[in-house]
Protein backbone atom coordinates (compact mmCIF):
# COMPACT_ATOMS: atom_id res chain seq x y z
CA UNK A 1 104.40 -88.81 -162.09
CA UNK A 2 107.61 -90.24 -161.33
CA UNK A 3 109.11 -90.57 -157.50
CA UNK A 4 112.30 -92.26 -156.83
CA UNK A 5 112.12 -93.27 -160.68
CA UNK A 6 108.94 -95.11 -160.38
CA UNK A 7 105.61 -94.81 -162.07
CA UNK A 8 102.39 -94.22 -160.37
CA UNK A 9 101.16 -97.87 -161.64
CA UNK A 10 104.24 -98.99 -159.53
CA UNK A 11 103.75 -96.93 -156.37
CA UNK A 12 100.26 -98.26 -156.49
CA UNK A 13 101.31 -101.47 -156.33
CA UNK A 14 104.03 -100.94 -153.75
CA UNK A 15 101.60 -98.97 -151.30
CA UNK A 16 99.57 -102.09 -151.71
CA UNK A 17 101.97 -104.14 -150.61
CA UNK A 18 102.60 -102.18 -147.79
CA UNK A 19 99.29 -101.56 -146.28
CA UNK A 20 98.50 -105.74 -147.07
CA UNK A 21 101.64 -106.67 -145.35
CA UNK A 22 101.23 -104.16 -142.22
CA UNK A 23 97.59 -105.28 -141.80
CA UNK A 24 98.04 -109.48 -142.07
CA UNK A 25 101.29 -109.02 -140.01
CA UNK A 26 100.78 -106.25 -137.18
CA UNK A 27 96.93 -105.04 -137.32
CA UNK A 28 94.67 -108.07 -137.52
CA UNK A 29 97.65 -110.16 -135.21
CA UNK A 30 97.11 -107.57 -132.00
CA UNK A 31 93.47 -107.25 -132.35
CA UNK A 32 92.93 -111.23 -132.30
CA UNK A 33 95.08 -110.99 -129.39
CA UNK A 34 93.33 -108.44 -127.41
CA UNK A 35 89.97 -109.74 -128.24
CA UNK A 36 90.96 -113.60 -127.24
CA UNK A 37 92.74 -111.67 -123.68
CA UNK A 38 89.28 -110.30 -123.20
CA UNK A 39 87.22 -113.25 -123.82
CA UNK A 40 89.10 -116.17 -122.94
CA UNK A 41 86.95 -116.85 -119.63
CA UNK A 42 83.89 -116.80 -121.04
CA UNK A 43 84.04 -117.96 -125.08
CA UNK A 44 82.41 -120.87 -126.02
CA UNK A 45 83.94 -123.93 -127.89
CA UNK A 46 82.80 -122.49 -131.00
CA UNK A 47 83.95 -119.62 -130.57
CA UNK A 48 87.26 -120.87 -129.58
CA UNK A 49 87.30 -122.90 -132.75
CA UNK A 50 86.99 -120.61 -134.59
CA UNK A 51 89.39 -117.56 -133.43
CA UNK A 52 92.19 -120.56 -132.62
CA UNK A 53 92.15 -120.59 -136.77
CA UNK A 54 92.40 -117.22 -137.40
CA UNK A 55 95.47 -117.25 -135.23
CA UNK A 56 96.81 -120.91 -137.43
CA UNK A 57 95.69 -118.19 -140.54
CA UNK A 58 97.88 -115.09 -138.82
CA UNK A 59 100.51 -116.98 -137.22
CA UNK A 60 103.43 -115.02 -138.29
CA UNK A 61 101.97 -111.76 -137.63
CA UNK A 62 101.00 -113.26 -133.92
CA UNK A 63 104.99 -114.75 -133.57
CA UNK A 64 106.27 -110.88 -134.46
CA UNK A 65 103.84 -109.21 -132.32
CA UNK A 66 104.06 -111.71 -128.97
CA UNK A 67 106.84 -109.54 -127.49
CA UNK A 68 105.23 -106.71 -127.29
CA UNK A 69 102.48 -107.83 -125.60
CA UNK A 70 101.93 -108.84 -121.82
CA UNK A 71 99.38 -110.82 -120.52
CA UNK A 72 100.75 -112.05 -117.37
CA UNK A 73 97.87 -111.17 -114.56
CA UNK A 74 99.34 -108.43 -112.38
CA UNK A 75 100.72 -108.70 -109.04
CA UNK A 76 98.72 -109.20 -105.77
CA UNK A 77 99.21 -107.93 -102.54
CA UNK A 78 99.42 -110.52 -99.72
């Protein structure tokens, strides 16, 4: 099966590719961040350690993502 004149070996291989890059640089990036947001009053120093090296590890994914996400506390009334 041929689309766009490539072979299924290739498409394979390109969907790969795809799904890899989307997941180190979008997926895993926002659900580090959301987790640490949740948990960064109460984590311990282990912890810490050891989520502050998955974010060294997804770095670029966390640099392209940082703009869409706020995490300035909201607002009060005085």
């Amino acid at each position: 099966m041929t689309l766009f004149g490539l072979e299924s070996p290739a498409l394979v291989a390109l969907g790969l590719y795809v799904a890899l890059g989307g997941l180190y640089l979008v997926v895993v990036p926002v659900a580090l961040m959301l987790y640490l947001k949740q948990r960064e009053a109460v984590a311990s120093s282990i912890e810490r350690l050891f989520f502050y090296g998955l974010m060294l590890v997804f770095f670029p994914g966390c640099l392209l993502v940082s703009p869409f996400l706020n995490f300035r506390p909201q607002r009060r009334e005085v």
